[in-house]
Protein backbone atom coordinates (compact mmCIF):
# COMPACT_ATOMS: atom_id res chain seq x y z
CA UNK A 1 -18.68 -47.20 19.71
CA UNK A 2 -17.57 -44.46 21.76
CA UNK A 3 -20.36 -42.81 23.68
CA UNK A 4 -22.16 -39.35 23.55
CA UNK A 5 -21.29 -36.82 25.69
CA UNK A 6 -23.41 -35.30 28.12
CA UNK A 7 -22.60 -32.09 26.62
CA UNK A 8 -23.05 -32.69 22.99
CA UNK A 9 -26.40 -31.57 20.90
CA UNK A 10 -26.54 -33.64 16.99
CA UNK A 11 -28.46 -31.67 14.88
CA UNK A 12 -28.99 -34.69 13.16
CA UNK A 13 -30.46 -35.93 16.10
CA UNK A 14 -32.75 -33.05 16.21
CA UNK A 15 -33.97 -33.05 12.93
CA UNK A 16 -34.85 -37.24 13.87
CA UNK A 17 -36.74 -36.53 17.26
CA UNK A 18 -38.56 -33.13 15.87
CA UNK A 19 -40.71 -31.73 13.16
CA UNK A 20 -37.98 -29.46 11.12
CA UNK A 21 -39.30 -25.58 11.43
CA UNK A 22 -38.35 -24.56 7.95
CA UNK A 23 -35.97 -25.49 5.06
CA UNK A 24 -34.81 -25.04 1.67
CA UNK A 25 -31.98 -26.75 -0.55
CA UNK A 26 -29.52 -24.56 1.07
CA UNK A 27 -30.05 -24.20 5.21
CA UNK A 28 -32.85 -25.73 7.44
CA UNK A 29 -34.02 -24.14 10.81
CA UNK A 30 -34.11 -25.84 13.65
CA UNK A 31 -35.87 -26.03 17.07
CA UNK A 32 -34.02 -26.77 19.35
CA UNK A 33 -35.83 -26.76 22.72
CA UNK A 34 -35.79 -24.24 25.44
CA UNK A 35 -36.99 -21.49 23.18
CA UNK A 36 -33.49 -21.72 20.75
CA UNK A 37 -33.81 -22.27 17.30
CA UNK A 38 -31.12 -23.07 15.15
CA UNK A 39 -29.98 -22.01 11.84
CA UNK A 40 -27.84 -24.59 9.88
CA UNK A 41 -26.41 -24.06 6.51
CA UNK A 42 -26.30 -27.60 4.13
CA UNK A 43 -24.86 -25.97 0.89
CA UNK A 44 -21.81 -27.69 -0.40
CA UNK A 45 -19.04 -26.35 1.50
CA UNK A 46 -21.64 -24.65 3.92
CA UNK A 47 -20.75 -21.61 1.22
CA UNK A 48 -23.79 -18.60 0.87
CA UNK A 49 -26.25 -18.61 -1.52
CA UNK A 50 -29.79 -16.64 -1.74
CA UNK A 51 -31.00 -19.96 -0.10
CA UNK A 52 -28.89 -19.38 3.31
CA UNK A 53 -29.99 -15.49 2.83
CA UNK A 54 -33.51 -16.16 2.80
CA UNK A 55 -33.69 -19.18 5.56
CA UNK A 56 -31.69 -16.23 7.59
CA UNK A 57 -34.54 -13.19 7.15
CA UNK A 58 -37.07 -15.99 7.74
CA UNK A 59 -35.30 -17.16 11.20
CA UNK A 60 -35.34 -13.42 12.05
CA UNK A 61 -38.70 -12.80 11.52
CA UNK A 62 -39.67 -15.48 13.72
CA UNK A 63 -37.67 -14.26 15.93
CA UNK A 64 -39.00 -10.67 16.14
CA UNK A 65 -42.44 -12.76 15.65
CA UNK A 66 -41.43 -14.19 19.18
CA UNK A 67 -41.98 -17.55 17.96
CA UNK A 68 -38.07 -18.29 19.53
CA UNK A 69 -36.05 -16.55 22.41
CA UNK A 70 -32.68 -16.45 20.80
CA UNK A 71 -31.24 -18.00 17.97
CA UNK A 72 -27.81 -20.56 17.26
CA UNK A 73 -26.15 -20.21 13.85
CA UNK A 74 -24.12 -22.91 13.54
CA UNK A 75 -23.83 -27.22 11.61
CA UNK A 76 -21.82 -30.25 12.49
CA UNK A 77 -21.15 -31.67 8.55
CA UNK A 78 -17.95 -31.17 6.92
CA UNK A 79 -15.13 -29.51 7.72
CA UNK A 80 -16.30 -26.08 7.18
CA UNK A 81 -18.80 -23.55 9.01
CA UNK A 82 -18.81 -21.50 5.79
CA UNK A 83 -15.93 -21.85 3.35
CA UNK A 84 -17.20 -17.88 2.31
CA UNK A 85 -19.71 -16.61 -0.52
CA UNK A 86 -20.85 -18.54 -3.87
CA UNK A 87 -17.80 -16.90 -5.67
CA UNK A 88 -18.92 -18.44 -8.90
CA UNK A 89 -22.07 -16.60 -8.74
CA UNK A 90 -19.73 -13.36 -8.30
CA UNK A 91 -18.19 -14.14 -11.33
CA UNK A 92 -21.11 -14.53 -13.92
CA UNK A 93 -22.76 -11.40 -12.68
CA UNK A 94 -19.34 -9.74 -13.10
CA UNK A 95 -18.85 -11.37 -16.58
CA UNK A 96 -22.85 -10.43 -17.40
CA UNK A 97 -22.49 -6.96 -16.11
CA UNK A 98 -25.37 -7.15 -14.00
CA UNK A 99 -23.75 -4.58 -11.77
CA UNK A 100 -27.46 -4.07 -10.21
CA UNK A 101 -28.47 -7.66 -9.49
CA UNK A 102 -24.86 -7.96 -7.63
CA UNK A 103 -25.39 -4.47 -5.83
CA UNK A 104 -28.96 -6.20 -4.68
CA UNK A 105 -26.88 -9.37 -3.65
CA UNK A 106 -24.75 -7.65 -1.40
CA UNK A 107 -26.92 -4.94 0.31
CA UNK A 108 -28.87 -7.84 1.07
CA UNK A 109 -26.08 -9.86 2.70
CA UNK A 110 -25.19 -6.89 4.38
CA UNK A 111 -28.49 -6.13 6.03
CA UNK A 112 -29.62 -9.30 6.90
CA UNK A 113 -26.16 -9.75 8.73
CA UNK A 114 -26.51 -5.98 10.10
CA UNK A 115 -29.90 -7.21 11.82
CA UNK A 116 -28.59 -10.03 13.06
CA UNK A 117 -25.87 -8.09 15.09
CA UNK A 118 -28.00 -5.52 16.43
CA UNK A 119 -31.16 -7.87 16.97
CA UNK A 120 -33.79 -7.55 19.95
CA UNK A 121 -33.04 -11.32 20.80
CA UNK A 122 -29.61 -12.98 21.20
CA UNK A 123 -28.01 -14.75 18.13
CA UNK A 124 -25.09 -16.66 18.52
CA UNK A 125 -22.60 -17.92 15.84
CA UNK A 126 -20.90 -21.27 16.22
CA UNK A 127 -17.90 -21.10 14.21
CA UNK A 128 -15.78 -24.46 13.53
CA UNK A 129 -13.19 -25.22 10.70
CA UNK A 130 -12.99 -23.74 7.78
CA UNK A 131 -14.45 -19.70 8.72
CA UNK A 132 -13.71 -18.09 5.15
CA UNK A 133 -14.80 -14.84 3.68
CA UNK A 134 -18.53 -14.27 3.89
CA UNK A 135 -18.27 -17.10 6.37
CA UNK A 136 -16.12 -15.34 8.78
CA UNK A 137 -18.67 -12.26 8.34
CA UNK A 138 -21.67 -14.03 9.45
CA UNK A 139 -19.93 -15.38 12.12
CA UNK A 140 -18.73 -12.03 13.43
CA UNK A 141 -22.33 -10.29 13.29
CA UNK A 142 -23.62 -11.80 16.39
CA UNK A 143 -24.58 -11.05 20.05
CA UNK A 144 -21.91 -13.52 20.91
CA UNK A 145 -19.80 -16.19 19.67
CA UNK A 146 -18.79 -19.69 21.02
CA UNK A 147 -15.88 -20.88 18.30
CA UNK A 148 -14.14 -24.38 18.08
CA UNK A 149 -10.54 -24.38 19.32
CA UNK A 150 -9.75 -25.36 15.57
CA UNK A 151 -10.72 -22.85 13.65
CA UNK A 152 -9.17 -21.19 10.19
CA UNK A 153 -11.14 -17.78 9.93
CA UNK A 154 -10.46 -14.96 8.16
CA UNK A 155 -11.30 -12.33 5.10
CA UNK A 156 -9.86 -13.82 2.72
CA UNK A 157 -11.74 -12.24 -0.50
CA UNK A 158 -8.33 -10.45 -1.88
CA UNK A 159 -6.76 -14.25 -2.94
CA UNK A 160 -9.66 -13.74 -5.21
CA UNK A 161 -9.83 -10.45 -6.68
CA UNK A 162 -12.55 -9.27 -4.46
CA UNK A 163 -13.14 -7.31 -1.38
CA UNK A 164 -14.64 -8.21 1.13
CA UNK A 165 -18.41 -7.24 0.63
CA UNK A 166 -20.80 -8.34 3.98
CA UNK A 167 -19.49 -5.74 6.87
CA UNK A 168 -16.43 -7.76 6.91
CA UNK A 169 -14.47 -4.61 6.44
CA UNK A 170 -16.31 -2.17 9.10
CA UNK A 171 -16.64 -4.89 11.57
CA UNK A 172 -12.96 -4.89 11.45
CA UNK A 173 -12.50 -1.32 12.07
CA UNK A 174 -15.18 -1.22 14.40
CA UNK A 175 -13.50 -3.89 16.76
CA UNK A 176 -9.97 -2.47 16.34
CA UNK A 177 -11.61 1.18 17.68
CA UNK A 178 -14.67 0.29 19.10
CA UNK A 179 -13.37 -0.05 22.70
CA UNK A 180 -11.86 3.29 23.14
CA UNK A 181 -14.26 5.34 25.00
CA UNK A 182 -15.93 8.84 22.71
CA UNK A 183 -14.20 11.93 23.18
CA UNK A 184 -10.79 10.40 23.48
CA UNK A 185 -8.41 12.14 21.52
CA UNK A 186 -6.06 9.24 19.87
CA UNK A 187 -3.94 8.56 16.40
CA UNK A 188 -6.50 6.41 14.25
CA UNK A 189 -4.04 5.40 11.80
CA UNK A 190 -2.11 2.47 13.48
CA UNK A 191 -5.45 0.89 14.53
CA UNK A 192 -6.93 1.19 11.22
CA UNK A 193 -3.53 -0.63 9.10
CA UNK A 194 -3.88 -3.36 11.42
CA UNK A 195 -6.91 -4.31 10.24
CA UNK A 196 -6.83 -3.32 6.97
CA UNK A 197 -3.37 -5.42 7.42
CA UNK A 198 -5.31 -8.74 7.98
CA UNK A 199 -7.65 -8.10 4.86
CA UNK A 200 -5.05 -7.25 2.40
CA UNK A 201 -2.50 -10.07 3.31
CA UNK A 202 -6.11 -12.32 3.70
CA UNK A 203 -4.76 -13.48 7.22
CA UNK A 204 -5.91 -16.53 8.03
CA UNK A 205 -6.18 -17.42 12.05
CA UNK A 206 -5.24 -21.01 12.94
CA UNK A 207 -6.90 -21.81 15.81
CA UNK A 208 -9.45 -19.75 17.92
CA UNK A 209 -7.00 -18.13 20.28
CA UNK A 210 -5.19 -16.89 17.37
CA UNK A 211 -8.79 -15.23 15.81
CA UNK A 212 -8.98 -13.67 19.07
CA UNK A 213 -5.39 -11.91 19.01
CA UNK A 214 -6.43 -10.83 15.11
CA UNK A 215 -9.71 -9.33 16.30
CA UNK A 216 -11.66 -11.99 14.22
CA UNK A 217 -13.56 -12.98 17.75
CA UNK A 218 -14.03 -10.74 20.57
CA UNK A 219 -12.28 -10.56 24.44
CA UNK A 220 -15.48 -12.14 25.57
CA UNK A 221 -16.16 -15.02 23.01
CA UNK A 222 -16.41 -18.68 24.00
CA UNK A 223 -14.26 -21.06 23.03
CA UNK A 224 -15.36 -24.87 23.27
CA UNK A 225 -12.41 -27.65 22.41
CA UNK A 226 -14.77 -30.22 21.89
CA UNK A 227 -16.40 -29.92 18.26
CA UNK A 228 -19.46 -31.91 19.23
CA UNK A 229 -20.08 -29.10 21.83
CA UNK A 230 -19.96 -25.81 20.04
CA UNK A 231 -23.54 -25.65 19.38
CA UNK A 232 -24.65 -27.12 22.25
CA UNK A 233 -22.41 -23.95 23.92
CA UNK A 234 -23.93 -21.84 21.69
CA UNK A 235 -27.09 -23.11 23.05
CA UNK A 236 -26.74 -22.37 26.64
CA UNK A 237 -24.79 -18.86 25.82
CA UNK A 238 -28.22 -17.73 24.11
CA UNK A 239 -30.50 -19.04 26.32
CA UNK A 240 -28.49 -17.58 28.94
CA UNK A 241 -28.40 -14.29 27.36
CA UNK A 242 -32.22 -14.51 26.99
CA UNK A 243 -32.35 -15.03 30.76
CA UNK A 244 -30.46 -12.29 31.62
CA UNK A 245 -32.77 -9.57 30.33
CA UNK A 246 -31.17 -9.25 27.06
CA UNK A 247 -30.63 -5.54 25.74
CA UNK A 248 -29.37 -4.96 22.32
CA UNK A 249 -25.95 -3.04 21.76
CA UNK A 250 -26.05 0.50 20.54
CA UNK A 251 -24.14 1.15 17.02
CA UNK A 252 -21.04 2.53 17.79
CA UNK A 253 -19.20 5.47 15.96
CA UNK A 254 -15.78 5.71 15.29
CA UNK A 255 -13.14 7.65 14.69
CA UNK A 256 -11.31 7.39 11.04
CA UNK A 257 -8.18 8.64 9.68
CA UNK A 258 -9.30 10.07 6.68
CA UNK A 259 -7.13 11.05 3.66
CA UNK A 260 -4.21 10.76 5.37
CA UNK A 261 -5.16 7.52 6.72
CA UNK A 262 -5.61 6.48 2.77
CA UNK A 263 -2.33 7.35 1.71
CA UNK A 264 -0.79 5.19 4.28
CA UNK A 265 -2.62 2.18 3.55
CA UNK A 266 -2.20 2.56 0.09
CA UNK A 267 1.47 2.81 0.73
CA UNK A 268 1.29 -0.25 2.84
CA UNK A 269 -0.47 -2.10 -0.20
């Protein structure tokens, strides 16, 4: 039996020694001491559902509630994070034509994720293994990340048929052009085919340094080797953060190409 490390936190472990917080058939929140709650997704294939989408609001509203400091998304089962969306559930609403109910679906996904990035309290995402579609999305709408060194993300939706539908698309643009400072006068267009390069070929990073070079995690994202680590990383980032005084970052605006910028990436398609 090889022994734990010092530096490893089991959820399952958790979820033995303390009273679970919340949970439905899809994702459970956790406390996890020190003011850090946890959010961990148990569908098959840790894929989204309404179940994850509600268990995420309600960790949210605890946390504006001040019932938790910060807040860890992130599981240790299987060899996925998220393997993306429920795209069977796309399917039948596409095949029923219930256009509205899918509209609903998404502007949901997309706000919930939305207030997760630009929450009053740290959240940090704890990507591992298999980071796909709407599961690289909710990864990259966070305070902070601390990623696995394995890790396959990307937006992978267009192997599919889809787009991809959760900010996925502007978070790209936004961390292509984000860092250049307002008022600079530069060409849009080459920042905005790169990443609308890695959505239309559905790159798929191979390890975390790679989803770093492809803009999938930031210059300042963690990366722990050690799997059993990640969310105990994630852990101390967000209590950390919390520490620190904590300020939410202001929405950023950015500069697009327009209709020229259109025609090129059409050509490019």
């Amino acid at each position: 039996m090889v022994p734990k490390s010092e530096g490893w936190l089991i959820l399952n472990d958790v979820k033995a020694r303390t009273e679970v917080v919340n949970k439905n058939g899809s994702a459970s929140l956790l406390d996890l001491g020190d003011g850090v709650a946890c959010l961990q997704f148990h569908s098959k294939m840790n894929s989204l559902d309404a179940d994850i989408g509600k268990m995420y609001i309600d960790a949210l509203d605890r946390l504006d509630a001040d019932e938790f400091d910060a807040l860890v998304v992130g599981n240790q089962d299987g060899p996925a994070f998220c393997a993306g969306a429920n795209v069977f559930v796309v399917l039948m609403m596409s095949m029923q034509k219930q256009w509205d109910k899918l509209d609903e679906m998404l502007v949901g996904l997309q706000s919930t994720l939305m207030r997760a990035k630009y929450n009053k309290k740290p959240v940090v995402t704890a990507p591992r293994g298999l980071t796909l579609g709407g599961g690289a999305e909710v990864a990259m709408h966070s305070t902070a990340t601390v990623a696995q060194g394995e890790l396959y993300m990307g937006l992978v939706e267009v192997g599919v048929g889809l787009i991809p539908g959760a900010g996925g698309c502007k978070e790209m643009l936004v961390r292509y052009l984000g860092d250049i400072p307002e008022g600079t006068e530069y060409d849009p267009n080459p920042f905005v085919q790169a990443a609308f390069k890695n959505i239309g070929l559905a790159s798929v990073a191979t390890s975390a340094e790679e989803a770093r070079s492809m803009r999938y995690l930031r210059p300042q994202d963690k990366v722990t080797i050690d799997p059993d680590a990640v969310v105990a990383d994630a852990k101390k980032m967000a209590r950390g953060l919390a520490d620190a005084g904590f300020v939410p970052p202001h929405q950023r605006k950015v500069k697009l190409p327009g209709a020229s910028g259109r025609s090129a990436i059409e050509l490019f398609l």
